[in-house]
Protein backbone atom coordinates (compact mmCIF):
# COMPACT_ATOMS: atom_id res chain seq x y z
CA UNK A 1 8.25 28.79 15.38
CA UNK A 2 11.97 30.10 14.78
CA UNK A 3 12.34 30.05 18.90
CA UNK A 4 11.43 26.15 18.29
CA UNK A 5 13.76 25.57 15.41
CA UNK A 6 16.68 27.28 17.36
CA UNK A 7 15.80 25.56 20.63
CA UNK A 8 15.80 21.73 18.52
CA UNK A 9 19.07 23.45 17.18
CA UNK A 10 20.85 24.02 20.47
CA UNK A 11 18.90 20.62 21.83
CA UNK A 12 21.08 18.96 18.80
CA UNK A 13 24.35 20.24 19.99
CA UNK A 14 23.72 18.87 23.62
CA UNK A 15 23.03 15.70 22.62
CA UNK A 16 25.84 15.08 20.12
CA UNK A 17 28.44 16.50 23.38
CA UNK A 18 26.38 14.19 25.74
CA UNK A 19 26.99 11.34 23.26
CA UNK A 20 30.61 11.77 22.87
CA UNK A 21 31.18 11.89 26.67
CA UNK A 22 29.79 8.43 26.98
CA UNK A 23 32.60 7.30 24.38
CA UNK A 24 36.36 6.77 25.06
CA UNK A 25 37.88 5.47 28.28
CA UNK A 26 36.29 7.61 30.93
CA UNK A 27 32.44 7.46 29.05
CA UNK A 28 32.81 3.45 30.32
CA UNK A 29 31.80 4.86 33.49
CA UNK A 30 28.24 5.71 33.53
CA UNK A 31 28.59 5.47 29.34
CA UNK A 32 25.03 3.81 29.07
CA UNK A 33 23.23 6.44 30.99
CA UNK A 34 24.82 9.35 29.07
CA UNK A 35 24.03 7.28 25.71
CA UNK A 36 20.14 7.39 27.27
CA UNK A 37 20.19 10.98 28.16
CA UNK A 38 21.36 11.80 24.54
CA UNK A 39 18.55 9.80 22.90
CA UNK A 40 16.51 11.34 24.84
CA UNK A 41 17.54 14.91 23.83
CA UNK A 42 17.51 13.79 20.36
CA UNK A 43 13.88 12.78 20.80
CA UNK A 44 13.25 16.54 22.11
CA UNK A 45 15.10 18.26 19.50
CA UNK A 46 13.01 16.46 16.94
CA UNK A 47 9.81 17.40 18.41
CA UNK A 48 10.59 21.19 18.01
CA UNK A 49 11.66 20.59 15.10
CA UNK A 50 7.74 19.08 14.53
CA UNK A 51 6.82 22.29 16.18
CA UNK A 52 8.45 24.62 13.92
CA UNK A 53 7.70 22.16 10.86
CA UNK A 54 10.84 21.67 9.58
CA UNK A 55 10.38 17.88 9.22
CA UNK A 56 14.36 16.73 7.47
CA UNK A 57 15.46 18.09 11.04
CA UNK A 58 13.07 16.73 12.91
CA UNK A 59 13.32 13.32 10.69
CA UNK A 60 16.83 13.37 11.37
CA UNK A 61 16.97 14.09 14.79
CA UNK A 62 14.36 10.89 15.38
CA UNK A 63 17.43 8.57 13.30
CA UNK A 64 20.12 9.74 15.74
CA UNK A 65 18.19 9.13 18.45
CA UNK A 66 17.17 5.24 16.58
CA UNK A 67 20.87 4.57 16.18
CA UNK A 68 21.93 5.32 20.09
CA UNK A 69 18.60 2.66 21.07
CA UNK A 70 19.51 0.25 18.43
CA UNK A 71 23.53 0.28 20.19
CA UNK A 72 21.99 0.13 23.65
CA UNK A 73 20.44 -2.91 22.26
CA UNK A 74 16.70 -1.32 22.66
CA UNK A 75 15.43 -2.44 19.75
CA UNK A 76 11.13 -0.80 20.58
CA UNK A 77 12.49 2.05 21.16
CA UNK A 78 14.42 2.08 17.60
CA UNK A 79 11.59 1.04 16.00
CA UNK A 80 9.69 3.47 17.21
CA UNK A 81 12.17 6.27 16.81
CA UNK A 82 12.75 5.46 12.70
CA UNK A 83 8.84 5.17 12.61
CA UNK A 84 8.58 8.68 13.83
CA UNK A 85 11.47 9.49 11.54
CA UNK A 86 9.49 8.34 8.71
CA UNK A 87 6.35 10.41 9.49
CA UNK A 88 8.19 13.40 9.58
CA UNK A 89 10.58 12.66 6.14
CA UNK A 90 6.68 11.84 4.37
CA UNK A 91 6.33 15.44 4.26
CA UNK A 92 9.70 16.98 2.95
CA UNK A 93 11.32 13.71 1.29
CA UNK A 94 9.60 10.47 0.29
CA UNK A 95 12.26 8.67 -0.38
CA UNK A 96 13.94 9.24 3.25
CA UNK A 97 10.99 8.33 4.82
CA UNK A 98 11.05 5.10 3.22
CA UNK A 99 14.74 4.22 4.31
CA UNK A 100 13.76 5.05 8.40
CA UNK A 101 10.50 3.01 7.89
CA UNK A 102 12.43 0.19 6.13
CA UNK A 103 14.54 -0.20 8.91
CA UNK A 104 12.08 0.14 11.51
CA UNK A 105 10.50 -3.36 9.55
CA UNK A 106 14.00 -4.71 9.83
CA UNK A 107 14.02 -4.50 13.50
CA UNK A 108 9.82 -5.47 13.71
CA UNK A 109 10.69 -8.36 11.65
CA UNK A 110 13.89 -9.52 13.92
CA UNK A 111 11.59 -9.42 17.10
CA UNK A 112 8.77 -11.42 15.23
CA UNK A 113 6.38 -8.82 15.10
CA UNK A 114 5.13 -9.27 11.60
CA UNK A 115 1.68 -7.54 11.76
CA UNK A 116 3.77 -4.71 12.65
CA UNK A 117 6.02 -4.78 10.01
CA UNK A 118 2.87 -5.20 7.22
CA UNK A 119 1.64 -2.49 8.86
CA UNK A 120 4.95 -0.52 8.04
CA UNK A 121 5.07 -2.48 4.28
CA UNK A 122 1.57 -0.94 3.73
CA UNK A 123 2.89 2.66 4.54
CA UNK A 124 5.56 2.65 2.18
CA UNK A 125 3.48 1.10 -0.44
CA UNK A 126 1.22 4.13 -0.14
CA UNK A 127 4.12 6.26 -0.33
CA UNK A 128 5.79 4.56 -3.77
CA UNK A 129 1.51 4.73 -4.41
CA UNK A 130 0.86 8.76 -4.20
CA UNK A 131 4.44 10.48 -3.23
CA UNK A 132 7.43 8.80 -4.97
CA UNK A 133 5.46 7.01 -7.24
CA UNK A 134 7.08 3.79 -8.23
CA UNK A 135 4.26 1.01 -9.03
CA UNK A 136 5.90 -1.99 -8.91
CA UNK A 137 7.32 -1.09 -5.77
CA UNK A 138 4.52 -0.23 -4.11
CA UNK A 139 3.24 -3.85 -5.47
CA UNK A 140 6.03 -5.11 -3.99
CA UNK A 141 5.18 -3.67 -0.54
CA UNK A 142 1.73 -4.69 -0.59
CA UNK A 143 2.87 -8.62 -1.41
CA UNK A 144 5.02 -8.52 1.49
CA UNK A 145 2.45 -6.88 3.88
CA UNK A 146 0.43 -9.83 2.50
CA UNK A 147 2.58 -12.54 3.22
CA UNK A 148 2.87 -11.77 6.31
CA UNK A 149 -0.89 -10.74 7.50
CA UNK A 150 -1.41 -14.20 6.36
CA UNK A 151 1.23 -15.86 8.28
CA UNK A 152 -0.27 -14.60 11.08
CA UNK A 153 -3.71 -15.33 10.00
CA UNK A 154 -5.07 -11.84 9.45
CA UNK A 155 -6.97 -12.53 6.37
CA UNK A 156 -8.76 -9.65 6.08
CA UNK A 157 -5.66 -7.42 5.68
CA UNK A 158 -4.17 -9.46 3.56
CA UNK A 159 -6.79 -9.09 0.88
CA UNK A 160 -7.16 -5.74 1.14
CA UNK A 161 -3.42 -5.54 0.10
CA UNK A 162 -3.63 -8.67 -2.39
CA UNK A 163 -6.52 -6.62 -4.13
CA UNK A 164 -4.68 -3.55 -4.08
CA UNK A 165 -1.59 -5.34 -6.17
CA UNK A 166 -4.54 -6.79 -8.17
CA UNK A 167 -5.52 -3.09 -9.32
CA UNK A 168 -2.38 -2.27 -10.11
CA UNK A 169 -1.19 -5.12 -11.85
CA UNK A 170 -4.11 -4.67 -14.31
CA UNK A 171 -2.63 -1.12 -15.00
CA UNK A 172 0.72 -2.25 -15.68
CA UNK A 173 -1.41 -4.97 -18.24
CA UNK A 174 -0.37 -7.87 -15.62
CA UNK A 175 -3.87 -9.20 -16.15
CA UNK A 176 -2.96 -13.14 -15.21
CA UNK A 177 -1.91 -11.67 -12.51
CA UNK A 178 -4.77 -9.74 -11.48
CA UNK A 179 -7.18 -12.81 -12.55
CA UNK A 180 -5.21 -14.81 -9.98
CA UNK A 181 -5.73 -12.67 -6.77
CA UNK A 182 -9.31 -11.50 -7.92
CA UNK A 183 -10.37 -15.40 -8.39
CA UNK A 184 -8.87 -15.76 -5.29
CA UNK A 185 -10.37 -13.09 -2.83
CA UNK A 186 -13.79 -13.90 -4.54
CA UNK A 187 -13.53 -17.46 -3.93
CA UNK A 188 -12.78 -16.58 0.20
CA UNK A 189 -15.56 -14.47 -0.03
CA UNK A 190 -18.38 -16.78 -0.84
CA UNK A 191 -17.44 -18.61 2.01
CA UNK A 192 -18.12 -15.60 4.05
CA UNK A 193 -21.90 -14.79 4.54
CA UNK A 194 -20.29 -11.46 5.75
CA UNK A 195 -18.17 -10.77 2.47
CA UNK A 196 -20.61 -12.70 0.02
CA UNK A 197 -21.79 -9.65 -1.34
CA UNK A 198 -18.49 -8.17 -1.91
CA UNK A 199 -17.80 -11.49 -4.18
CA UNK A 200 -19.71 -10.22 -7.43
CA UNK A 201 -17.44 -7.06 -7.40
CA UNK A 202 -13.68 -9.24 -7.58
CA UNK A 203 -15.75 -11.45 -10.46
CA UNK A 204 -16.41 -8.68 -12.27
CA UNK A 205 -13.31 -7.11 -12.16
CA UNK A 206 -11.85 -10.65 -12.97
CA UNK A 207 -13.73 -11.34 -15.95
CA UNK A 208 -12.97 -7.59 -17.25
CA UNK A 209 -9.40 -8.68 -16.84
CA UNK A 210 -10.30 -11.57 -18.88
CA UNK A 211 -11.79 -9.68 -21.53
CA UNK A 212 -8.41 -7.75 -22.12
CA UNK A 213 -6.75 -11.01 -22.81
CA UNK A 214 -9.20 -13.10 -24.22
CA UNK A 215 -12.78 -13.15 -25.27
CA UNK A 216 -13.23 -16.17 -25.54
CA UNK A 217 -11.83 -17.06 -22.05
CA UNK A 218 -13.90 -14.39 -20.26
CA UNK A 219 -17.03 -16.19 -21.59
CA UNK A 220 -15.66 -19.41 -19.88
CA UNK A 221 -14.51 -17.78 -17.15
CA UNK A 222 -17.72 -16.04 -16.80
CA UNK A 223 -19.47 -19.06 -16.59
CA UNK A 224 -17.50 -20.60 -14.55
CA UNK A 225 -18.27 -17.52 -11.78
CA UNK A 226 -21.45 -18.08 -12.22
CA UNK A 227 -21.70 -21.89 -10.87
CA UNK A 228 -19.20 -20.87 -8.28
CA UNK A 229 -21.59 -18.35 -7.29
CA UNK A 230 -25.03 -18.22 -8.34
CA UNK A 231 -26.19 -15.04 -7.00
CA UNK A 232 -23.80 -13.36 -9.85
CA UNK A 233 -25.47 -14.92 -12.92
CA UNK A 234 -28.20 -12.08 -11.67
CA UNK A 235 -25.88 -9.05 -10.73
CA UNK A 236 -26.13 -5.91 -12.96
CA UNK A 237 -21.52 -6.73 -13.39
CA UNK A 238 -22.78 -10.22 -14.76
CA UNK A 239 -25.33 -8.65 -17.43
CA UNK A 240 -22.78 -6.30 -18.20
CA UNK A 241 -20.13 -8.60 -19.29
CA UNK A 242 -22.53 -10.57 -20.74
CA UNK A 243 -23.49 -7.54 -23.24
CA UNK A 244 -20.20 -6.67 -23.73
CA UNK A 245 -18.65 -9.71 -25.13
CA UNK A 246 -21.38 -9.44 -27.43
CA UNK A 247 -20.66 -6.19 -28.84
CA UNK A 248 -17.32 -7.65 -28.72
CA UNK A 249 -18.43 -10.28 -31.13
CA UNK A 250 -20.59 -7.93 -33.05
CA UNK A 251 -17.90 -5.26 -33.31
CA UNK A 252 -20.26 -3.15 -32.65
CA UNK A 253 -18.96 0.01 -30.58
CA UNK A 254 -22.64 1.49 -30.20
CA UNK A 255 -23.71 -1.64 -27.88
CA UNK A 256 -20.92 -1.68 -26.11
CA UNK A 257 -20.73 2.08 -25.11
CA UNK A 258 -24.54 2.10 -24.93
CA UNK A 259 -24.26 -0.51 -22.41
CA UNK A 260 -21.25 0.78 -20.54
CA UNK A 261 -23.27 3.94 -19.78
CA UNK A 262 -26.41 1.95 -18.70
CA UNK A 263 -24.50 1.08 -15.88
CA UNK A 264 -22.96 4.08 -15.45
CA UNK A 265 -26.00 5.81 -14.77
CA UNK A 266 -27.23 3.08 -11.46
CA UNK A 267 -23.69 2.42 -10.81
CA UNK A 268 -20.95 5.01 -11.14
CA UNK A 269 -17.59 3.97 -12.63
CA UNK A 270 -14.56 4.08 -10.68
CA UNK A 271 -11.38 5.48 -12.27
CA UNK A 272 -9.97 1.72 -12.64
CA UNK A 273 -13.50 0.54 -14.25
CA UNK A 274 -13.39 3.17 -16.72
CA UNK A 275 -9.82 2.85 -17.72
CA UNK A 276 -10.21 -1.23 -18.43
CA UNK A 277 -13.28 -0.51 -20.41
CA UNK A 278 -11.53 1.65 -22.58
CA UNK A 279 -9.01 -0.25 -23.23
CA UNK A 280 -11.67 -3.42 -23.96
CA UNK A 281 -13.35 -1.06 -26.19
CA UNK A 282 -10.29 0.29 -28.17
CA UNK A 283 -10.03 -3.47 -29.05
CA UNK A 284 -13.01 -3.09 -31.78
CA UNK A 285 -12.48 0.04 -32.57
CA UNK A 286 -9.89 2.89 -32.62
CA UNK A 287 -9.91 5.64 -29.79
CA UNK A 288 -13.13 7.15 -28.69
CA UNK A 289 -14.89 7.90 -25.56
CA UNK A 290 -16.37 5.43 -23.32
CA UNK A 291 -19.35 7.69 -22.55
């Protein structure tokens, strides 16, 4: 691995002297080809540096070779060099990763290619999501992949992305927010007789947004899921938010926990479940455990 490090090393040096002979007076003859031939070393130097794993090299290596492309006006092969760039900066530095994968999307974006670039949008998102974690920009990222999977009418990514802001909207207590793009997803997918099913699951996670704003709005809300979509009224999510605004009403903590783990036992909680039911909870009484 140290032969490949030194070898993307030396690689480095001969592409910087290769660049600099295409500049000045004498590099306008033939200047274009050098500029190519320097990429191109730039491009090898980075993939020993993959080879030897030191990815900030490697990362950077990619970027010099993106700037030369971007100057000789080809703007693919920029793309794809800050794209690579980014891969390799995910696993040393988050935040550098995002910068080269930025301005890949600002190239993807010039040329029109806008499932590209939400492709890109959805990358960083996950980054600012697990790495560099920054939740409202990854919320950010996953509106703009949106926007622009539905400009060019892929409607399926776009919800996957609107229903990933949703989740974390609901964390940051954004709940209107959440409401909005849950109502909305649901209401796409009872027009779907292939996403029907999935409809009960963005109404329940609606009306539990509901719940952590307003009781007596949920219950509306609730029944107004329930003439939008009939097959919910007799969903185990439906039952369950029917038991709980009870207990709500009641104040009484044992129904609502009892119930809670009812479900828990047929249907495991996710992390997101689990953490709005809590919070619902905590609303008629103190702390405590859900389960």
């Amino acid at each position: 691995m140290a032969d490949q490090e030194q070898k993307g090393n030396q690689l480095m040096i001969e592409a910087a002297k290769k660049f600099k002979s295409s500049q000045g007076f004498f590099g306008s003859f033939g200047g274009s080809a050098k500029q190519e031939e320097a990429s191109e070393l730039y491009v090898r130097a980075a993939n020993c540096f993959k080879m030897a794993k030191k990815w900030p090299a490697a990362g950077q290596a990619f970027c010099e070779s993106a700037k030369i492309q971007s100057a000789l006006g080809s703007r693919h092969e920029a793309a794809t060099n800050y794209v690579d760039a980014g891969n390799c900066y995910k696993k040393a530095d988050p935040q550098e990763a995002v910068n080269s994968i930025t301005k890949a999307i600002d190239i993807y974006t010039d040329m029109g290619r806008f499932t590209v670039a939400a492709k890109h949008h959805v990358t960083i998102a996950e980054i600012y999501e697990t790495e560099a974690v920054d939740i409202d920009k990854a919320i950010a990222n996953y509106e703009q992949a949106a926007d622009y999977y539905k400009g060019e009418e892929s409607n399926s990514s776009a919800n996957k992305c609107l229903l990933k802001v949703a989740t974390f909207a609901a964390q940051l207590e954004q709940y209107s927010k959440s409401i909005e793009i849950y109502e909305q997803v649901a209401g796409k997918c009872i027009d779907n007789n292939l996403l029907r099913y999935s409809a009960k699951d963005h109404f329940f996670r609606a009306a539990l947004c509901h719940m952590s704003l307003d009781k007596l709005d949920a219950k509306i809300a609730l029944d107004r899921y329930k003439d939008m979509f009939p097959a919910f009224a007799d969903s185990r999510e439906c039952k369950l938010v029917q038991t709980l605004l009870a207990a709500c009403e009641d104040e009484n903590v044992d129904a609502f926990t009892d119930a809670v783990k009812e479900y828990d036992s047929i249907s495991r909680l996710d992390q997101w479940l689990t953490t709005m039911l809590l919070r619902i909870k905590k609303t008629i009484e103190g702390e405590g455990d859900l389960r």
